[in-house]
PDB file of N, CA and C in Angstrom:
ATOM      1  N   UNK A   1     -31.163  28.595-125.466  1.00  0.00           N
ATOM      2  CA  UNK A   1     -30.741  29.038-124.157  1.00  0.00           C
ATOM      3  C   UNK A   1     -31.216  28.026-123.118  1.00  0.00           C
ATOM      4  N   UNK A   2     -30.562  27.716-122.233  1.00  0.00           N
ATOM      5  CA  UNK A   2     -31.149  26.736-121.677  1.00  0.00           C
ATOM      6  C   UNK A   2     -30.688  27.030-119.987  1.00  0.00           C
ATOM      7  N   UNK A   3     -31.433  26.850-119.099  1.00  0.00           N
ATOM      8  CA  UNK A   3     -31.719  27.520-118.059  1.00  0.00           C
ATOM      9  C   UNK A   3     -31.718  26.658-116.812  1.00  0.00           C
ATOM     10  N   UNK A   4     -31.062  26.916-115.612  1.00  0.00           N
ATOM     11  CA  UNK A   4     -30.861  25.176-115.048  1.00  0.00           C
ATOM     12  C   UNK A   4     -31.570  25.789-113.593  1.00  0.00           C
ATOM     13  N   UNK A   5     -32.124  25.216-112.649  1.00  0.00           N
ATOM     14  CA  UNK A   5     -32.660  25.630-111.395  1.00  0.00           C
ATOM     15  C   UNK A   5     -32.157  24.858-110.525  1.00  0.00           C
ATOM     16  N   UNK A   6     -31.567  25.098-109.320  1.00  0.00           N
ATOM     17  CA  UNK A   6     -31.129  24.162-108.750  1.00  0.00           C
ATOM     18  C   UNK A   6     -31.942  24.558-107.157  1.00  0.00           C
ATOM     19  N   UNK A   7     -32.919  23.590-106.755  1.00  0.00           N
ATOM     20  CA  UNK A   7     -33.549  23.763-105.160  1.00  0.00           C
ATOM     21  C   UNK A   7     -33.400  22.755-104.264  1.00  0.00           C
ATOM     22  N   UNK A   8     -32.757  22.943-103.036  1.00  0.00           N
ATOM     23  CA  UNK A   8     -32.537  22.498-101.863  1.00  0.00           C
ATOM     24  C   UNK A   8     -33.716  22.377-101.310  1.00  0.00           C
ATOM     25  N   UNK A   9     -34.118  20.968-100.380  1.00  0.00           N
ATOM     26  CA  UNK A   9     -34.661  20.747 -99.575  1.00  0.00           C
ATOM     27  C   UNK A   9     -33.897  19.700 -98.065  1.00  0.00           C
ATOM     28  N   UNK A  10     -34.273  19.687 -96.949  1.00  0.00           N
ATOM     29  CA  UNK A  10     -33.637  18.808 -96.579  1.00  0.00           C
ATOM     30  C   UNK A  10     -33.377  17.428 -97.096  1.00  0.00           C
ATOM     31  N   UNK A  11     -32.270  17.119 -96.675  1.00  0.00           N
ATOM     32  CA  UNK A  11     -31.644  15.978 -97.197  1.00  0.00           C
ATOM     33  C   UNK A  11     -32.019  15.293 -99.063  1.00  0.00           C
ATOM     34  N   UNK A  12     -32.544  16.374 -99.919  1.00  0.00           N
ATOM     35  CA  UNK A  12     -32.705  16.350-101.213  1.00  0.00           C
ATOM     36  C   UNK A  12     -32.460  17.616-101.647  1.00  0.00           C
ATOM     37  N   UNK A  13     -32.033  17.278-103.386  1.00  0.00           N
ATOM     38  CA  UNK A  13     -31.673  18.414-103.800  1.00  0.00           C
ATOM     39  C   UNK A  13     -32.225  18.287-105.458  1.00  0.00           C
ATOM     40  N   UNK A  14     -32.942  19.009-106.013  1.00  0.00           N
ATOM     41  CA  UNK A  14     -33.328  18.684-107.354  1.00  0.00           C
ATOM     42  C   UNK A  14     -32.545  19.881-108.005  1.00  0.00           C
ATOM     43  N   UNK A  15     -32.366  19.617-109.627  1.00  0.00           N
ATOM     44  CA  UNK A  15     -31.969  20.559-110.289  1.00  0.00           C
ATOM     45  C   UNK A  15     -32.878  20.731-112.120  1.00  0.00           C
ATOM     46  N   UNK A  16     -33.737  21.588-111.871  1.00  0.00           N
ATOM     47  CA  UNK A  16     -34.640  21.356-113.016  1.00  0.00           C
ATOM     48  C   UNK A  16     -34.277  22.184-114.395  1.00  0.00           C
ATOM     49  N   UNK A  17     -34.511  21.714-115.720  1.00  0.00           N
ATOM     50  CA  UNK A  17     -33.402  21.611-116.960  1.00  0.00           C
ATOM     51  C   UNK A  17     -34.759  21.831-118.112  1.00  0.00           C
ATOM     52  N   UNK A  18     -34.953  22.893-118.188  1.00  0.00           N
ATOM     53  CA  UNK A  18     -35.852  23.056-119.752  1.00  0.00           C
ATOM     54  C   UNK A  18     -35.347  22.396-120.800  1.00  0.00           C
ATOM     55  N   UNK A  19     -36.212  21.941-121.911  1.00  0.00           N
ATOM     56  CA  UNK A  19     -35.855  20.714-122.689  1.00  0.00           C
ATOM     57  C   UNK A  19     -36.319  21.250-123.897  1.00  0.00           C
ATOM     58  N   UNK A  20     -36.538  20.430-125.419  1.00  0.00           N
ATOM     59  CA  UNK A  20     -37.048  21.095-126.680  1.00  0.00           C
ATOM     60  C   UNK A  20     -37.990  20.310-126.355  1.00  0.00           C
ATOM     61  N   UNK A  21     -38.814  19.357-125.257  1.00  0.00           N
ATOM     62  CA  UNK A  21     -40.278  19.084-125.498  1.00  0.00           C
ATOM     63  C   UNK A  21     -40.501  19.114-123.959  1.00  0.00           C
ATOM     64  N   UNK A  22     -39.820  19.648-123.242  1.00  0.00           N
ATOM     65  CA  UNK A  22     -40.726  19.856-121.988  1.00  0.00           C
ATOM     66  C   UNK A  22     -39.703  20.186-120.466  1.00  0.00           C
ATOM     67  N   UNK A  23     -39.351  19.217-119.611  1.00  0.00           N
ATOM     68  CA  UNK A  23     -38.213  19.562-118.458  1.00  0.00           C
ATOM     69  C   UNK A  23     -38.044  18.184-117.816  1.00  0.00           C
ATOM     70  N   UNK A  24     -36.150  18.121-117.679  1.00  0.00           N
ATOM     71  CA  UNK A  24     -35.957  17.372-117.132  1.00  0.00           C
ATOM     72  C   UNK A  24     -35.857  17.850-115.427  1.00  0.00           C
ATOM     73  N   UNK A  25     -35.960  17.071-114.606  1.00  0.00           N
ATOM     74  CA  UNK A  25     -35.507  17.353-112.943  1.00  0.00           C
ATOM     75  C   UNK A  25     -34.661  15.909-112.480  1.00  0.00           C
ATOM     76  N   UNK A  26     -33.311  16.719-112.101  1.00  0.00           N
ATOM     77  CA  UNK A  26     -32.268  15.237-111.726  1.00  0.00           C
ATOM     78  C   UNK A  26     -32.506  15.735-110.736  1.00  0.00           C
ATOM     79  N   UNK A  27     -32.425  14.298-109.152  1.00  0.00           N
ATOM     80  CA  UNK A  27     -32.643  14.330-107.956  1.00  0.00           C
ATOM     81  C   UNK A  27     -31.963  14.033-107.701  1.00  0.00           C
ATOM     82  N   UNK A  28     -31.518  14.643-105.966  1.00  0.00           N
ATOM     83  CA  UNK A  28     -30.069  13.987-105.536  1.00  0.00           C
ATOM     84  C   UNK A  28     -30.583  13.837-103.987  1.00  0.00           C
ATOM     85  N   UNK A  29     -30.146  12.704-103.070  1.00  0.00           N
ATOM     86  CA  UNK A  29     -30.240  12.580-102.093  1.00  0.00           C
ATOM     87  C   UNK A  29     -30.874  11.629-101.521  1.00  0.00           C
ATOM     88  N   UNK A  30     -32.115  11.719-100.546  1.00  0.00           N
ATOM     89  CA  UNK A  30     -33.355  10.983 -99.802  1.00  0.00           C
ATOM     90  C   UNK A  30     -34.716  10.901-100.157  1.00  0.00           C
ATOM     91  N   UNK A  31     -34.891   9.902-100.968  1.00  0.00           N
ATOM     92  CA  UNK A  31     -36.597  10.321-101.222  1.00  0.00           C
ATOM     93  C   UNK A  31     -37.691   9.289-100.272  1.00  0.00           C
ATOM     94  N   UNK A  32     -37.873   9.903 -99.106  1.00  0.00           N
ATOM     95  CA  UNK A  32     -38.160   9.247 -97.738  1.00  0.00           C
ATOM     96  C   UNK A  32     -39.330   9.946 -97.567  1.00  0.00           C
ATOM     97  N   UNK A  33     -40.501   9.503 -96.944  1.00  0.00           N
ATOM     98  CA  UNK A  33     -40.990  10.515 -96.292  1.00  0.00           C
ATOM     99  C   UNK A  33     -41.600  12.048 -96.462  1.00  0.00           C
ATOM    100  N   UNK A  34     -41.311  13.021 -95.608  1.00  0.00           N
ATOM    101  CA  UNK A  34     -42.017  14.048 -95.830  1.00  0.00           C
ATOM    102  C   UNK A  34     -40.974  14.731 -97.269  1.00  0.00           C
ATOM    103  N   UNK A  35     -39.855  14.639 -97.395  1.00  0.00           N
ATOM    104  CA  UNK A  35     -38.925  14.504 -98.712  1.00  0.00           C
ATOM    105  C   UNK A  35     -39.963  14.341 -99.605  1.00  0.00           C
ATOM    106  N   UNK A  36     -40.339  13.550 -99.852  1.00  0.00           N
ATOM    107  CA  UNK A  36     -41.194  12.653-101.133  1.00  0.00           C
ATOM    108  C   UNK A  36     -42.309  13.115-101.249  1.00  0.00           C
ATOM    109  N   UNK A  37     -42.796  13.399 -99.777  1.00  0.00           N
ATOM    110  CA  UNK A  37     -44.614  14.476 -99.947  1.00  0.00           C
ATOM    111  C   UNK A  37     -44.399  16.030-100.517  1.00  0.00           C
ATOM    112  N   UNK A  38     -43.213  16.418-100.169  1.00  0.00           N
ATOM    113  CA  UNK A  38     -43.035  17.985-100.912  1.00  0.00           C
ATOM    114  C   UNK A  38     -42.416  17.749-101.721  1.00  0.00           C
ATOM    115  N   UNK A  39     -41.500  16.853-102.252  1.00  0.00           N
ATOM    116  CA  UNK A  39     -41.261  16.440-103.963  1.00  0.00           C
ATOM    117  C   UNK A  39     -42.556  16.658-104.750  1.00  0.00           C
ATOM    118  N   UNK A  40     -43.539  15.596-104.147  1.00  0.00           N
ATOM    119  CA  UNK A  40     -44.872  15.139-105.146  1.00  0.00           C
ATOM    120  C   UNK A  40     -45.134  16.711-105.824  1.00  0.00           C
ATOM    121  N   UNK A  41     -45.239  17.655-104.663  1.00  0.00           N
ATOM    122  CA  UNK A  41     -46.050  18.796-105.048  1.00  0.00           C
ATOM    123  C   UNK A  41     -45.234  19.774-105.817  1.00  0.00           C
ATOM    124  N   UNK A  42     -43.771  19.696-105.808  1.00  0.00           N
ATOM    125  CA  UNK A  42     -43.082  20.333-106.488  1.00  0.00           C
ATOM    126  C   UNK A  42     -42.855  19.962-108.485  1.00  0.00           C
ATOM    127  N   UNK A  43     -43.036  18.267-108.356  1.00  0.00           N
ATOM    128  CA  UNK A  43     -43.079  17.920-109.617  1.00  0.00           C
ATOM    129  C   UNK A  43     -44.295  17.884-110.599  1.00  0.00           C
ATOM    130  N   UNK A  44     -45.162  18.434-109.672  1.00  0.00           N
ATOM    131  CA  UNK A  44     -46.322  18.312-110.399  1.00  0.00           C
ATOM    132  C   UNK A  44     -46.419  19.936-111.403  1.00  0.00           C
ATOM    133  N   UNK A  45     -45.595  20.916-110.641  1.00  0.00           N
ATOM    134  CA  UNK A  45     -45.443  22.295-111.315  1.00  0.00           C
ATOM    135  C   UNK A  45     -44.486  22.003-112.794  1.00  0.00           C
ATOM    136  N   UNK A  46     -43.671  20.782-112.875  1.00  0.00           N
ATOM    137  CA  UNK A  46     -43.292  20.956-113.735  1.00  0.00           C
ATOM    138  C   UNK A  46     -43.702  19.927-115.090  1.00  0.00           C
ATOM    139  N   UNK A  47     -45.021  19.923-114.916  1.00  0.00           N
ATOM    140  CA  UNK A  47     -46.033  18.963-116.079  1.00  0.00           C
ATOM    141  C   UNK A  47     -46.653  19.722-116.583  1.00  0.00           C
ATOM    142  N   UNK A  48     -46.648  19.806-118.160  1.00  0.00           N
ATOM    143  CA  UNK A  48     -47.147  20.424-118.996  1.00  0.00           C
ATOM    144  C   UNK A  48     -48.023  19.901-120.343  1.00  0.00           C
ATOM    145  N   UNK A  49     -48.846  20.250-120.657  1.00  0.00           N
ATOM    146  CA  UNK A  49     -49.816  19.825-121.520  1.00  0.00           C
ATOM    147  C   UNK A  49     -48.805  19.219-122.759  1.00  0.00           C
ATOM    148  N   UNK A  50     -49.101  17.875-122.853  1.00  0.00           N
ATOM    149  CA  UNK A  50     -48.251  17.281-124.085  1.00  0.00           C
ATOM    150  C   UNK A  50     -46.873  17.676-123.988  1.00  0.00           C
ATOM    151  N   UNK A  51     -46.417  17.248-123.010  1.00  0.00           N
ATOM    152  CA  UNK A  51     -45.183  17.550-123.009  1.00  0.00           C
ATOM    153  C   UNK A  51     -44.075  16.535-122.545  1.00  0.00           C
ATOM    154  N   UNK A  52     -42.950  16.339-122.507  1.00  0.00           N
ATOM    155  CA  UNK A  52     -42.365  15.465-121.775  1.00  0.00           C
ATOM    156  C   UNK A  52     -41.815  15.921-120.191  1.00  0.00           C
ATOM    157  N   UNK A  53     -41.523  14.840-119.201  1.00  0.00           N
ATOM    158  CA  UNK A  53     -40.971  14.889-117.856  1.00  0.00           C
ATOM    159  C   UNK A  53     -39.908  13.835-117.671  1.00  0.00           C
ATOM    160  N   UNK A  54     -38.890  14.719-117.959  1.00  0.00           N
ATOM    161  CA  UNK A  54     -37.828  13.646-117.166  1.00  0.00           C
ATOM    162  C   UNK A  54     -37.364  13.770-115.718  1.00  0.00           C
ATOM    163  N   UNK A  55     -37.393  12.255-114.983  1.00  0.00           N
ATOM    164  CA  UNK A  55     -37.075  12.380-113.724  1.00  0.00           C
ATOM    165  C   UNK A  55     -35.311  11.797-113.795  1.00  0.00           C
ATOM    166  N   UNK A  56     -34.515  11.979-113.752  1.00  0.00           N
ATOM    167  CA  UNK A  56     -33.319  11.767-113.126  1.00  0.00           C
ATOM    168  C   UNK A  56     -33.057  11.071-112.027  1.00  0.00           C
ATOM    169  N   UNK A  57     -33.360   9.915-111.705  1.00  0.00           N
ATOM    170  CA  UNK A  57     -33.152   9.918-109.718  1.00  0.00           C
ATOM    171  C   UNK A  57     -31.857   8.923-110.054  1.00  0.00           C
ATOM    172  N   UNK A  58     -30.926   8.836-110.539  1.00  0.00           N
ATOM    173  CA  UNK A  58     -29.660   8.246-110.429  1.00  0.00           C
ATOM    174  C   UNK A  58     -29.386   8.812-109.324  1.00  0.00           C
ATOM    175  N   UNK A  59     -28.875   9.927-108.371  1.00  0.00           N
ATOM    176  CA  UNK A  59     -28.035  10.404-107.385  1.00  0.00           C
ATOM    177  C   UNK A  59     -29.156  10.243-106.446  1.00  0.00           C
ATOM    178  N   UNK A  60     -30.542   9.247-106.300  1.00  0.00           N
ATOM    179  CA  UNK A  60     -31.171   9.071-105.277  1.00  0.00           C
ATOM    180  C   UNK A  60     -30.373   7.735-104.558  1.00  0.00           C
ATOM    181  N   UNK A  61     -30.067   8.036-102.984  1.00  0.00           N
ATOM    182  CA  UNK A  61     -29.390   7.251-103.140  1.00  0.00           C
ATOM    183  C   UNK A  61     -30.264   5.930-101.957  1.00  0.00           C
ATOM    184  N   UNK A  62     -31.370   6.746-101.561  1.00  0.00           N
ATOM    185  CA  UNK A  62     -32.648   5.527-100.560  1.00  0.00           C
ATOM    186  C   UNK A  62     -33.524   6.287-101.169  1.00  0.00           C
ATOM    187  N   UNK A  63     -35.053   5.362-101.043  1.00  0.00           N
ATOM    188  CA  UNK A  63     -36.303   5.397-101.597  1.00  0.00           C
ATOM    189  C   UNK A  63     -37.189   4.451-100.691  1.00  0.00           C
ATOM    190  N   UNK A  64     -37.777   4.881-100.546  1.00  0.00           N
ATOM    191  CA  UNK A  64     -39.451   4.119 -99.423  1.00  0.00           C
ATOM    192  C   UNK A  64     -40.375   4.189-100.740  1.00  0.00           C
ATOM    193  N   UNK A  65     -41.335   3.749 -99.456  1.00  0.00           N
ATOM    194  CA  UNK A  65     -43.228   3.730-100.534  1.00  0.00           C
ATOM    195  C   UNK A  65     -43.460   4.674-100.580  1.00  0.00           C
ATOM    196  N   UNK A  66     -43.358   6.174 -99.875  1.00  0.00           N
ATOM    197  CA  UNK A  66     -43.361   7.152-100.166  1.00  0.00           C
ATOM    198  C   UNK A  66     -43.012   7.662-101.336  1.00  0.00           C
ATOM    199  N   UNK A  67     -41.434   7.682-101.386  1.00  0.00           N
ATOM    200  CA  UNK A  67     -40.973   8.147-102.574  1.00  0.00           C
ATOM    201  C   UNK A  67     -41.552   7.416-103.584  1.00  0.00           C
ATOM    202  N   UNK A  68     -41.769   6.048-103.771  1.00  0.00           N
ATOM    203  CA  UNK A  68     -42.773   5.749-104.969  1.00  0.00           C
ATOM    204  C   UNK A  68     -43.816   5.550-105.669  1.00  0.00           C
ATOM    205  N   UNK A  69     -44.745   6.065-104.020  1.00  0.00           N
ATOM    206  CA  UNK A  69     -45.688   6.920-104.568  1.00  0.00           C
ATOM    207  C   UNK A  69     -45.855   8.262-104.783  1.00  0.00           C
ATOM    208  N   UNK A  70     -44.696   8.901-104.755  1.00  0.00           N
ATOM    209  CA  UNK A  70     -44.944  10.337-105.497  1.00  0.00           C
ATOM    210  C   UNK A  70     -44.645  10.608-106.953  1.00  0.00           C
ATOM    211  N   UNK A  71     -43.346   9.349-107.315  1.00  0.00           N
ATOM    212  CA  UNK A  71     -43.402   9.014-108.780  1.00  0.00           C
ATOM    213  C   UNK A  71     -44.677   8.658-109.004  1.00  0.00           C
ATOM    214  N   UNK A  72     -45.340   7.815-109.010  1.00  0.00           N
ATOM    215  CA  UNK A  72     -46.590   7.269-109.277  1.00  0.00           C
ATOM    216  C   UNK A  72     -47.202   8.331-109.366  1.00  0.00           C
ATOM    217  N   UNK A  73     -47.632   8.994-108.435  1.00  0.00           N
ATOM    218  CA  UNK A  73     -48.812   9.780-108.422  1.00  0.00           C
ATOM    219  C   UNK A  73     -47.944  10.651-109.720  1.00  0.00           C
ATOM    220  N   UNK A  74     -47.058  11.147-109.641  1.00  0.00           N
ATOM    221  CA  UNK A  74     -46.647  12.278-110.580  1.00  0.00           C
ATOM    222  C   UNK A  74     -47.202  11.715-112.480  1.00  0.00           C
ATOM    223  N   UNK A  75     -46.671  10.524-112.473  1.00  0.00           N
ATOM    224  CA  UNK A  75     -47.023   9.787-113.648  1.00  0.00           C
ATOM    225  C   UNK A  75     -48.517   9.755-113.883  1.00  0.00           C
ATOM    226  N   UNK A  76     -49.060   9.457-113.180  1.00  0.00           N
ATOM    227  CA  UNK A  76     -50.777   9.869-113.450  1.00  0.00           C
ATOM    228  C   UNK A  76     -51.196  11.274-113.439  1.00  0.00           C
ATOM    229  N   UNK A  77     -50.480  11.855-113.304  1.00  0.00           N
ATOM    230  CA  UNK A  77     -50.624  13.391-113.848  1.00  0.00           C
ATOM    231  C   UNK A  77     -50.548  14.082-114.648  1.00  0.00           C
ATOM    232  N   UNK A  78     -49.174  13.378-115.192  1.00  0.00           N
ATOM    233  CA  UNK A  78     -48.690  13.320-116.558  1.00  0.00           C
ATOM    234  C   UNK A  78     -49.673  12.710-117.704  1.00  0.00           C
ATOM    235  N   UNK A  79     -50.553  11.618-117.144  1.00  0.00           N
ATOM    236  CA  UNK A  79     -51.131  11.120-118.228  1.00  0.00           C
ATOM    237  C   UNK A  79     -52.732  11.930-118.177  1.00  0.00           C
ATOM    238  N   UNK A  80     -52.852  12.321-117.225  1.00  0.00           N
ATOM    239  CA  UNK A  80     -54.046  13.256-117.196  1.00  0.00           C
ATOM    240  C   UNK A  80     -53.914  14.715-118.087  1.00  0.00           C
ATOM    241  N   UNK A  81     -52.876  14.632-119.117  1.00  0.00           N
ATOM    242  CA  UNK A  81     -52.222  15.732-119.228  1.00  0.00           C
ATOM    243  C   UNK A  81     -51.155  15.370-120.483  1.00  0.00           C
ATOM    244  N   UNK A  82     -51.988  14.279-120.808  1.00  0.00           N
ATOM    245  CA  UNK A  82     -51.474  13.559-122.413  1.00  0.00           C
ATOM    246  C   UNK A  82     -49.805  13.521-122.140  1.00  0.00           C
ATOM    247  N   UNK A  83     -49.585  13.708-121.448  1.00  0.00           N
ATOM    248  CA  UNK A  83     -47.795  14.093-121.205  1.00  0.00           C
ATOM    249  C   UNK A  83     -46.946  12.595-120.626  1.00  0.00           C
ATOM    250  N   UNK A  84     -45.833  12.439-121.222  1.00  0.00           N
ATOM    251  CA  UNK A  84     -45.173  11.673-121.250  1.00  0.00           C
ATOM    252  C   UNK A  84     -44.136  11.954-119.924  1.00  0.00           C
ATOM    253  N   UNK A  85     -44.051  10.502-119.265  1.00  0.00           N
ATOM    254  CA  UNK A  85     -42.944  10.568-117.699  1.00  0.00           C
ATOM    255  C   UNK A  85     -41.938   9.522-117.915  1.00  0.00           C
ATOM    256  N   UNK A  86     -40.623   9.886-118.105  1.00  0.00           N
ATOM    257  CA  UNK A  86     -39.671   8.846-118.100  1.00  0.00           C
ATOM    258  C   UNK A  86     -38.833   9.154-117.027  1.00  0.00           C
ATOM    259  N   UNK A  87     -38.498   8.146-116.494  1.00  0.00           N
ATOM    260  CA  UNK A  87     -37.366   7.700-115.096  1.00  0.00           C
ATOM    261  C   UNK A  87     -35.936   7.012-115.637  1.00  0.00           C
ATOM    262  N   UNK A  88     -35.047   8.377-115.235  1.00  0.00           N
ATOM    263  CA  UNK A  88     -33.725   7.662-115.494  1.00  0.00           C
ATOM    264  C   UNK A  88     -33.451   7.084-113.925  1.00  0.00           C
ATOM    265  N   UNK A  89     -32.997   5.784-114.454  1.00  0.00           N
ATOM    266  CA  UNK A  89     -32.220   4.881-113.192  1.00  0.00           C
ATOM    267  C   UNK A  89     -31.636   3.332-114.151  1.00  0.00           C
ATOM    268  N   UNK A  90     -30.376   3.463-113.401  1.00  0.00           N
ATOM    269  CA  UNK A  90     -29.688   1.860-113.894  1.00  0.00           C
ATOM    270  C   UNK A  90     -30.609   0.685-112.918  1.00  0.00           C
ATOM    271  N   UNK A  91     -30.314  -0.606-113.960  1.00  0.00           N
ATOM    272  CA  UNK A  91     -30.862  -1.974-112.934  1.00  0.00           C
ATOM    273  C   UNK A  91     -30.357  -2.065-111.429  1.00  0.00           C
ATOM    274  N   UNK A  92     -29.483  -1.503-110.371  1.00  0.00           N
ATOM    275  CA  UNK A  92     -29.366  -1.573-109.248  1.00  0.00           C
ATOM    276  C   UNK A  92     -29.569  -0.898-108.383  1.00  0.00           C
ATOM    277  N   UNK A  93     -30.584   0.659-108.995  1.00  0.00           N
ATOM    278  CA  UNK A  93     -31.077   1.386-108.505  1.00  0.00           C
ATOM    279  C   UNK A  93     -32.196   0.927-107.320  1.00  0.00           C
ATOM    280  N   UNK A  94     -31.971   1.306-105.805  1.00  0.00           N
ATOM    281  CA  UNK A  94     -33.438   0.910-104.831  1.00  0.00           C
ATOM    282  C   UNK A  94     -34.707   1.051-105.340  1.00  0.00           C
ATOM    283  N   UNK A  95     -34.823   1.724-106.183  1.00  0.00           N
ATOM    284  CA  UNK A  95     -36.334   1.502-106.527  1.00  0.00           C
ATOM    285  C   UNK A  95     -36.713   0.480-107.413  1.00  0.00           C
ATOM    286  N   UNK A  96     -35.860  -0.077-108.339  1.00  0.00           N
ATOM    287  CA  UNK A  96     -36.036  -1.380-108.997  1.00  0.00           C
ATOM    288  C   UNK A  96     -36.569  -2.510-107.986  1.00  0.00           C
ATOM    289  N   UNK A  97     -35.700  -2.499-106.626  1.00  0.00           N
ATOM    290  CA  UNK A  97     -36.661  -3.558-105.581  1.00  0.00           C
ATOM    291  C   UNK A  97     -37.944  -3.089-105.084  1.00  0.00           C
ATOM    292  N   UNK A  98     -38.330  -1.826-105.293  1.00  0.00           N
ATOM    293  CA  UNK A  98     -39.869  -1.469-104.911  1.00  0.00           C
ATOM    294  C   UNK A  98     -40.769  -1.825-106.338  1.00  0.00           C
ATOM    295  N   UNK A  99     -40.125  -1.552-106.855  1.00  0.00           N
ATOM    296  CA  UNK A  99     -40.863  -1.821-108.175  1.00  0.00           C
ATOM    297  C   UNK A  99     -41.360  -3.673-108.327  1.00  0.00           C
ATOM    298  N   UNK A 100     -40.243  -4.306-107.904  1.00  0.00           N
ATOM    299  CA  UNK A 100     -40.585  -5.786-107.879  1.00  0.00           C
ATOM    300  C   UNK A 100     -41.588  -5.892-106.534  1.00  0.00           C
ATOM    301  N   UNK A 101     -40.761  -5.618-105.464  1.00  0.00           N
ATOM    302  CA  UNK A 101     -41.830  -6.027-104.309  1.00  0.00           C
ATOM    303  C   UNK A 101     -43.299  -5.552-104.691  1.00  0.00           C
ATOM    304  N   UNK A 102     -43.673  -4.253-105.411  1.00  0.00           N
ATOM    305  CA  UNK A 102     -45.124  -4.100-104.941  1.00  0.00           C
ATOM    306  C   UNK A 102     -45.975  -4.336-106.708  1.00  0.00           C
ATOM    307  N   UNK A 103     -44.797  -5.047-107.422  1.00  0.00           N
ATOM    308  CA  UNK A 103     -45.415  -5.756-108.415  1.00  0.00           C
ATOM    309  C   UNK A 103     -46.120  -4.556-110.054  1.00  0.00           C
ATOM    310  N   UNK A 104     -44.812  -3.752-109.903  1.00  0.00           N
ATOM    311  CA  UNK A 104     -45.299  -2.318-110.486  1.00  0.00           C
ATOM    312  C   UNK A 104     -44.129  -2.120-111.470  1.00  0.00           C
ATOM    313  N   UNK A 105     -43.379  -3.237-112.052  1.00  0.00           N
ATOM    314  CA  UNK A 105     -42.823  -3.257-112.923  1.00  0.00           C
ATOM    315  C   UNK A 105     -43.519  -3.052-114.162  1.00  0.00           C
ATOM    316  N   UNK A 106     -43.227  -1.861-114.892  1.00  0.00           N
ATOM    317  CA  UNK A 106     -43.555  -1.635-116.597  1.00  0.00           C
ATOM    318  C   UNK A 106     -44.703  -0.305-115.871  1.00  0.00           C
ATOM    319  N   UNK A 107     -44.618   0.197-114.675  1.00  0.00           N
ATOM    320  CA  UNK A 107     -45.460   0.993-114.591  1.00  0.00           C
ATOM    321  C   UNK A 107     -44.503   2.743-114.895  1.00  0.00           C
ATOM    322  N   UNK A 108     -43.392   2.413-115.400  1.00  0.00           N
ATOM    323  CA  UNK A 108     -43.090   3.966-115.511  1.00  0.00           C
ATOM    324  C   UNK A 108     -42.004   3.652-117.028  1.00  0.00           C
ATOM    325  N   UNK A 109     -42.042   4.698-117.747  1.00  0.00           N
ATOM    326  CA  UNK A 109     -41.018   4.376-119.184  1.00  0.00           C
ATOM    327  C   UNK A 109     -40.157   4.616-118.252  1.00  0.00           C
ATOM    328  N   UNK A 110     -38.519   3.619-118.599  1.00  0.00           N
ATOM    329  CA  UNK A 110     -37.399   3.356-117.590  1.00  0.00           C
ATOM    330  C   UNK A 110     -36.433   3.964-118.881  1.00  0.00           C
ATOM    331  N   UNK A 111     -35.331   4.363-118.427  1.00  0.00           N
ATOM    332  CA  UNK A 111     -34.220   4.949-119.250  1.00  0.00           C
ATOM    333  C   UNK A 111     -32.936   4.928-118.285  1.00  0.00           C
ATOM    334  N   UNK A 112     -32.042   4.420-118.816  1.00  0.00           N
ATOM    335  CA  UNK A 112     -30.803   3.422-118.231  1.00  0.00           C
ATOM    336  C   UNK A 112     -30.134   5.449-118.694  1.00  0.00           C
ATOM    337  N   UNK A 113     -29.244   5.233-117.465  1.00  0.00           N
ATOM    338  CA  UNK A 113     -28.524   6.680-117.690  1.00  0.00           C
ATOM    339  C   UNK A 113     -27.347   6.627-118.495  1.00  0.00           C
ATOM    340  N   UNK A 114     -26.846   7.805-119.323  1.00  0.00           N
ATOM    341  CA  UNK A 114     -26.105   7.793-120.315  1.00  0.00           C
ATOM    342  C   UNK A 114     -25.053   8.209-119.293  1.00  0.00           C
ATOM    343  N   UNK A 115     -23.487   7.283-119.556  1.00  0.00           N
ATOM    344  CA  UNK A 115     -22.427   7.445-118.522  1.00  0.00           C
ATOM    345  C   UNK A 115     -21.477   8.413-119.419  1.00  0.00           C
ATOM    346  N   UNK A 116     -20.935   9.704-119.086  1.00  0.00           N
ATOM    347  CA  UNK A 116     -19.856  10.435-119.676  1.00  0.00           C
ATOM    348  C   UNK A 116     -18.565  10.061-119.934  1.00  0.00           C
TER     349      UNK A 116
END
């Protein structure tokens, strides 16, 4: 059975997806700002002891230092918590240039999105 949540915030929208080892959450929208500070705290509810986290942010369509430090921080949570964090995004995704500018490439498992 599989169970889908879908929550609105301004200008973002996540939709979170129980999994056979843990939950995915696809993001859609702005991850800017105060966006990205009530993301942080929302993704952290969905980390579980040895478990997996998939983030989705293909339908993100801007990203700041904000937004990548709430991935970040989320990923060290995950590992505080033996739990595995993978980030779906293709190579022309905005955060691939945060990732180069602040020199934080290989800091998250990357997963190229599967196209229908």
């Amino acid at each position: 059975m599989e169970i889908s949540i879908n929550i609105s915030m301004e200008a973002i929208t996540y939709n979170i997806t129980p999994t056979a080892d843990g939950t995915k959450v696809s993001i859609a929208g702005v991850l800017k700002s105060i966006n990205a500070i009530d993301l942080k705290s929302e993704l952290h509810k969905f980390i579980s002891k040895r478990e997996r986290l998939i983030v989705d942010i293909t339908q993100i369509s801007d990203i700041d230092l904000t937004g990548l430090n709430a991935l970040m921080f989320t990923k060290i949570k995950c590992s505080l918590k033996y739990s595995d964090m993978t980030l779906i995004a293709d190579d022309k995704h905005p955060i691939m240039k945060l990732l180069r500018l602040t020199k934080s490439e290989g800091q998250f498992n990357m997963q190229k999105p599967v196209l229908a």
